[in-house]
C-alpha atoms as a PDB file:
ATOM      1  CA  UNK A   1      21.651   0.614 -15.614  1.00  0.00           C
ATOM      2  CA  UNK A   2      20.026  -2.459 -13.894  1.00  0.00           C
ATOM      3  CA  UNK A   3      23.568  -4.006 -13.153  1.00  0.00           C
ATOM      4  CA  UNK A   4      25.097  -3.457 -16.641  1.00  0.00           C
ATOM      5  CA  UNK A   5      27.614  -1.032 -17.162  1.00  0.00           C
ATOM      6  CA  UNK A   6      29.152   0.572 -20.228  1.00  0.00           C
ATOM      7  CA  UNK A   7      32.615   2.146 -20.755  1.00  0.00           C
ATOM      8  CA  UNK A   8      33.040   5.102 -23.310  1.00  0.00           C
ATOM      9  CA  UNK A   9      35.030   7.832 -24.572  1.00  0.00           C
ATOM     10  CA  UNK A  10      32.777  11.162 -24.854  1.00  0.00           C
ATOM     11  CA  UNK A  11      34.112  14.578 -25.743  1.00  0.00           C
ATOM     12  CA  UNK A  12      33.319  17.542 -23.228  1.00  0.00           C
ATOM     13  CA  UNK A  13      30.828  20.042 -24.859  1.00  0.00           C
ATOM     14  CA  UNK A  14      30.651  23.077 -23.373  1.00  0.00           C
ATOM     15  CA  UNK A  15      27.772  23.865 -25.462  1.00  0.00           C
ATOM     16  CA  UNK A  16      25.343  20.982 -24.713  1.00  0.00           C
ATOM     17  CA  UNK A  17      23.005  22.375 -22.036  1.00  0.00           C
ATOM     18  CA  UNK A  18      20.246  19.788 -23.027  1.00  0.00           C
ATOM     19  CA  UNK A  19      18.310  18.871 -19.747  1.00  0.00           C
ATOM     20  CA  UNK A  20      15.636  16.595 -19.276  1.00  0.00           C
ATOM     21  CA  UNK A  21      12.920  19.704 -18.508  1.00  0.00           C
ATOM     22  CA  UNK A  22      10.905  17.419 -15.893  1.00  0.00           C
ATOM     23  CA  UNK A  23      13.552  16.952 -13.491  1.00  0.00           C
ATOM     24  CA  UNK A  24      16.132  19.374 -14.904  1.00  0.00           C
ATOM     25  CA  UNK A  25      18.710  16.348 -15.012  1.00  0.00           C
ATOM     26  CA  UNK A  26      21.820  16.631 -17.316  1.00  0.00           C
ATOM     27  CA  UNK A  27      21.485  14.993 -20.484  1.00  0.00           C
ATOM     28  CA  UNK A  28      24.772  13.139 -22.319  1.00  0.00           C
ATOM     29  CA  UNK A  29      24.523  12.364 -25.781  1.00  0.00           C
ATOM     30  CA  UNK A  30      25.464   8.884 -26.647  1.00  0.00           C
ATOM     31  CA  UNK A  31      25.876   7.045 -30.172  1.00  0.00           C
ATOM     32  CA  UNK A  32      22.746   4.494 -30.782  1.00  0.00           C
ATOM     33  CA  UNK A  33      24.826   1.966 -31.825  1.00  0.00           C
ATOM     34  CA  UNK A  34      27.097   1.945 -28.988  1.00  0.00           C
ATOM     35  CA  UNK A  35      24.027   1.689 -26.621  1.00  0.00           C
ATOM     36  CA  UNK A  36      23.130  -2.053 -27.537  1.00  0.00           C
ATOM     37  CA  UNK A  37      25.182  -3.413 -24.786  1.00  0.00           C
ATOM     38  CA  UNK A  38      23.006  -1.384 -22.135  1.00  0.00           C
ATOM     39  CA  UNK A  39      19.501  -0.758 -23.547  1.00  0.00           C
ATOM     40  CA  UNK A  40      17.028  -3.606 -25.443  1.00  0.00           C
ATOM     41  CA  UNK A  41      16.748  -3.605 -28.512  1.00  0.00           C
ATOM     42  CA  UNK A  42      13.250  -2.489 -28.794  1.00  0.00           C
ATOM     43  CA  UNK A  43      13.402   0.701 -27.627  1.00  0.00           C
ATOM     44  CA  UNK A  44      16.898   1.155 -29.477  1.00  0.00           C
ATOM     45  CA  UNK A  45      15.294   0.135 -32.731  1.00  0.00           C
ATOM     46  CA  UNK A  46      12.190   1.835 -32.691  1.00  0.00           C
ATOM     47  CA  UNK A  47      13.486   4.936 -30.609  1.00  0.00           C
ATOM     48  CA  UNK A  48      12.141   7.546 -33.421  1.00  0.00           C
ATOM     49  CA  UNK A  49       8.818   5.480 -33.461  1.00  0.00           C
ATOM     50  CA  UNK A  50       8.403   5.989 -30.060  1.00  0.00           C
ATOM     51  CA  UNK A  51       9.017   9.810 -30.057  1.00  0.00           C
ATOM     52  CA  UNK A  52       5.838   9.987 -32.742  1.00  0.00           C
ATOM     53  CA  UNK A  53       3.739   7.911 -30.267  1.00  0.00           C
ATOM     54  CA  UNK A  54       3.722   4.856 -32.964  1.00  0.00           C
ATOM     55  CA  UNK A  55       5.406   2.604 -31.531  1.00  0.00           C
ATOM     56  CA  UNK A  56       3.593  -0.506 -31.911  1.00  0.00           C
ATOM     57  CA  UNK A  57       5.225  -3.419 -29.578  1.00  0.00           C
ATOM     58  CA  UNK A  58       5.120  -1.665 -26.198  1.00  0.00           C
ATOM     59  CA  UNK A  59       4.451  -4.590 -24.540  1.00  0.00           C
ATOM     60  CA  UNK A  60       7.511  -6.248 -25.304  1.00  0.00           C
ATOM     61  CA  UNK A  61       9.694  -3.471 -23.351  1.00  0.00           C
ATOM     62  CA  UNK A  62       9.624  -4.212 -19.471  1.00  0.00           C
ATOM     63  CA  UNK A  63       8.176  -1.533 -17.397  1.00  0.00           C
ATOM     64  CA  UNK A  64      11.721  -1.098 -15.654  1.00  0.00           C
ATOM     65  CA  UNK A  65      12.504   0.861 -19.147  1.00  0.00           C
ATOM     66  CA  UNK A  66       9.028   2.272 -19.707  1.00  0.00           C
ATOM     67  CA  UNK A  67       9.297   3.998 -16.330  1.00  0.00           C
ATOM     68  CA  UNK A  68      12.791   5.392 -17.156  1.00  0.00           C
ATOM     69  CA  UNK A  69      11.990   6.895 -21.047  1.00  0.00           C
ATOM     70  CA  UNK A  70      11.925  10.770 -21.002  1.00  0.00           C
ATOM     71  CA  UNK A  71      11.617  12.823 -24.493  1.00  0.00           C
ATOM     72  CA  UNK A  72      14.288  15.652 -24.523  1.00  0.00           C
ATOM     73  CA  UNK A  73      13.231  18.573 -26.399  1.00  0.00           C
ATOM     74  CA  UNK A  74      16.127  20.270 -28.079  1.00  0.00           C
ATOM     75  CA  UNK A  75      17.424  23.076 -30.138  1.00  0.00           C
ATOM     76  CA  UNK A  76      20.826  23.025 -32.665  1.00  0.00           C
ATOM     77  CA  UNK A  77      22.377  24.419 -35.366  1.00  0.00           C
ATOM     78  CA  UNK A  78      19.727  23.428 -38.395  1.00  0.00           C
ATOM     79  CA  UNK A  79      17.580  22.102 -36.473  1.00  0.00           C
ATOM     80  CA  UNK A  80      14.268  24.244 -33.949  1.00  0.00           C
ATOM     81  CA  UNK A  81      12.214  22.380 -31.745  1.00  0.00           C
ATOM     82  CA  UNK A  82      13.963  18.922 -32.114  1.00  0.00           C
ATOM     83  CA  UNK A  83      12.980  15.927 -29.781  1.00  0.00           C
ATOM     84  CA  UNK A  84      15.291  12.830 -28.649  1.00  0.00           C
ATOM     85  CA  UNK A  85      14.464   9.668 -27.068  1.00  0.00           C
ATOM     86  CA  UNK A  86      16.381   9.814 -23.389  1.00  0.00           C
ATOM     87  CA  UNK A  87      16.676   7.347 -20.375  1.00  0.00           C
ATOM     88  CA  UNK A  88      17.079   7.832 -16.877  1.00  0.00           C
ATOM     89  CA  UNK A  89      20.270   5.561 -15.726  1.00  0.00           C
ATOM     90  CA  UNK A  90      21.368   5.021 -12.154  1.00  0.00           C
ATOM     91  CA  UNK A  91      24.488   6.637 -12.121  1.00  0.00           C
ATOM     92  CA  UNK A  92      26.865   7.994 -15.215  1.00  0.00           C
ATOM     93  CA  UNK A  93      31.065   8.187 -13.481  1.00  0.00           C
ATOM     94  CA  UNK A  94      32.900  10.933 -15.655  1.00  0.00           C
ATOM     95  CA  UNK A  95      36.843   9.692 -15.253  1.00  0.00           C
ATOM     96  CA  UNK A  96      39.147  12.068 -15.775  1.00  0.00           C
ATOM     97  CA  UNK A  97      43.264  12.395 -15.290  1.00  0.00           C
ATOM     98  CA  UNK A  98      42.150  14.424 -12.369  1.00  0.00           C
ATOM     99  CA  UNK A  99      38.782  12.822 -10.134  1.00  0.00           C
ATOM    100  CA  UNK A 100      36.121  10.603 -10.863  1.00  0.00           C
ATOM    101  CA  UNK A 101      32.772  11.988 -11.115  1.00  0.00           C
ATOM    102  CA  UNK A 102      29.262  10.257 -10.029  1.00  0.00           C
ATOM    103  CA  UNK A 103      26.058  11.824 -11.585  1.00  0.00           C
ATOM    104  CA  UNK A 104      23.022   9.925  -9.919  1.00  0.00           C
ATOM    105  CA  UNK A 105      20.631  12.133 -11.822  1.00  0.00           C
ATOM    106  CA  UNK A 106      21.975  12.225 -15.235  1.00  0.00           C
ATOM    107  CA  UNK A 107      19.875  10.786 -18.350  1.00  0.00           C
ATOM    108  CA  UNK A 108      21.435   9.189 -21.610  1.00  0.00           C
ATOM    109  CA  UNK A 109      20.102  10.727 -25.205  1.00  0.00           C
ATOM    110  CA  UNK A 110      20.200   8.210 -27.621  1.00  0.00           C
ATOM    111  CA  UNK A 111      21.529  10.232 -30.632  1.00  0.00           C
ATOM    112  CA  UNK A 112      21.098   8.479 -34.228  1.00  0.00           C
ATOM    113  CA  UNK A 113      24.485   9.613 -35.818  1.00  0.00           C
ATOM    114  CA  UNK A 114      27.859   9.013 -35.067  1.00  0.00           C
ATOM    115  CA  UNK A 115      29.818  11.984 -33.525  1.00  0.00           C
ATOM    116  CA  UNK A 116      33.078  11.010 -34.614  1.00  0.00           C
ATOM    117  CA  UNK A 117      34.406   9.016 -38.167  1.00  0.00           C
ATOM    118  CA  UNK A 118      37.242   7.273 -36.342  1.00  0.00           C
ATOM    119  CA  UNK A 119      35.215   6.548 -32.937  1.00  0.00           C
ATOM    120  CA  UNK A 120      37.591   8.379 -31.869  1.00  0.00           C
ATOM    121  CA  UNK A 121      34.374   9.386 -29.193  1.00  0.00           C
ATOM    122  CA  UNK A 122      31.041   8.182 -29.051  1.00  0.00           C
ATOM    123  CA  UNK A 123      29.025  10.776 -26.794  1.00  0.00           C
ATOM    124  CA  UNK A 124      29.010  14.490 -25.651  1.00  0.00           C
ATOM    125  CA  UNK A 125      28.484  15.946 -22.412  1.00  0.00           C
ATOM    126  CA  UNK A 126      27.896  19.177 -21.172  1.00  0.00           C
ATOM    127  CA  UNK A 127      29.477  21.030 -18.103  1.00  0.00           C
ATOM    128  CA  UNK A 128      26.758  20.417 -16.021  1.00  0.00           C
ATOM    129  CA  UNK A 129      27.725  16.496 -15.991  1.00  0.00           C
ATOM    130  CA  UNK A 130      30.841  17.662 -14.297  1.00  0.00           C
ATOM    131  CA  UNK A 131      28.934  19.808 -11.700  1.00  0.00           C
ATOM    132  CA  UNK A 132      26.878  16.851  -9.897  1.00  0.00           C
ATOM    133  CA  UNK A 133      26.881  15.108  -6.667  1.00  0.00           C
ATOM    134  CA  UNK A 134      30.088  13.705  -5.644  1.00  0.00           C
ATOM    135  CA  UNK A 135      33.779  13.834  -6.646  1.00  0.00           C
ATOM    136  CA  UNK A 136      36.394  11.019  -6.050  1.00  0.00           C
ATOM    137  CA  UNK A 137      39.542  12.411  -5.879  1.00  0.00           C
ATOM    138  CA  UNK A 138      42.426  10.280  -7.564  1.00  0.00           C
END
């Protein structure tokens, strides 16, 4: 995302068909906290703000952000008719023992919680990640 890049450790959930229900883009779940290095801190901070519409310092955020926010409706287990701050990022590589995978249309959800105790992972994407555009072959 505008020249910064961001190495983690997700876990493959084959049960995560969130998409971004504008474009239809895959969404990956990533830990808040892990997101500091990519994202400012204003829309990290104030991400559940914004999802209300009360989010009070929009100026501060440059419009290269603004124009990339997307709200993510979702269902889970406890909780209907959820919503989840997401953001459109140039390109997301999946690297696996097997090929490298480039998703040009993907979109990060910035998830509040951490998905593992012992970071261990930090994120959670669904097949469809694995399904998009182009395939390096290792």
């Amino acid at each position: 995302l505008e020249e910064k890049e961001l190495r983690l450790k997700v876990m493959l959930d084959t049960g995560n068909m969130l998409k971004d229900p504008i474009s239809n883009s895959p969404v990956a779940l990533i830990d808040k906290t892990k997101l500091y290095e990519l994202l400012p801190k204003e829309i990290l901070d104030n991400s559940k703000e914004m999802l209300g519409g009360e989010f009070k310092e929009q100026d501060e955020i440059d419009y290269k952000y603004k124009s990339r926010l997307r709200i993510i409706p979702f269902t889970s287990v406890g909780k209907q008719n959820g919503m989840l701050l997401g953001i459109k990022v140039d390109e997301i590589r999946i690297i696996t023992d097997v090929e490298e995978i480039i998703n040009e249309k993907a979109i990060i959800g910035i998830y509040d919680r951490k998905f593992s105790k012992t970071d261990k992972y930090c994120g959670l994407i669904g097949l469809d990640m694995l399904e998009k555009v182009e395939k390096i072959k290792k």
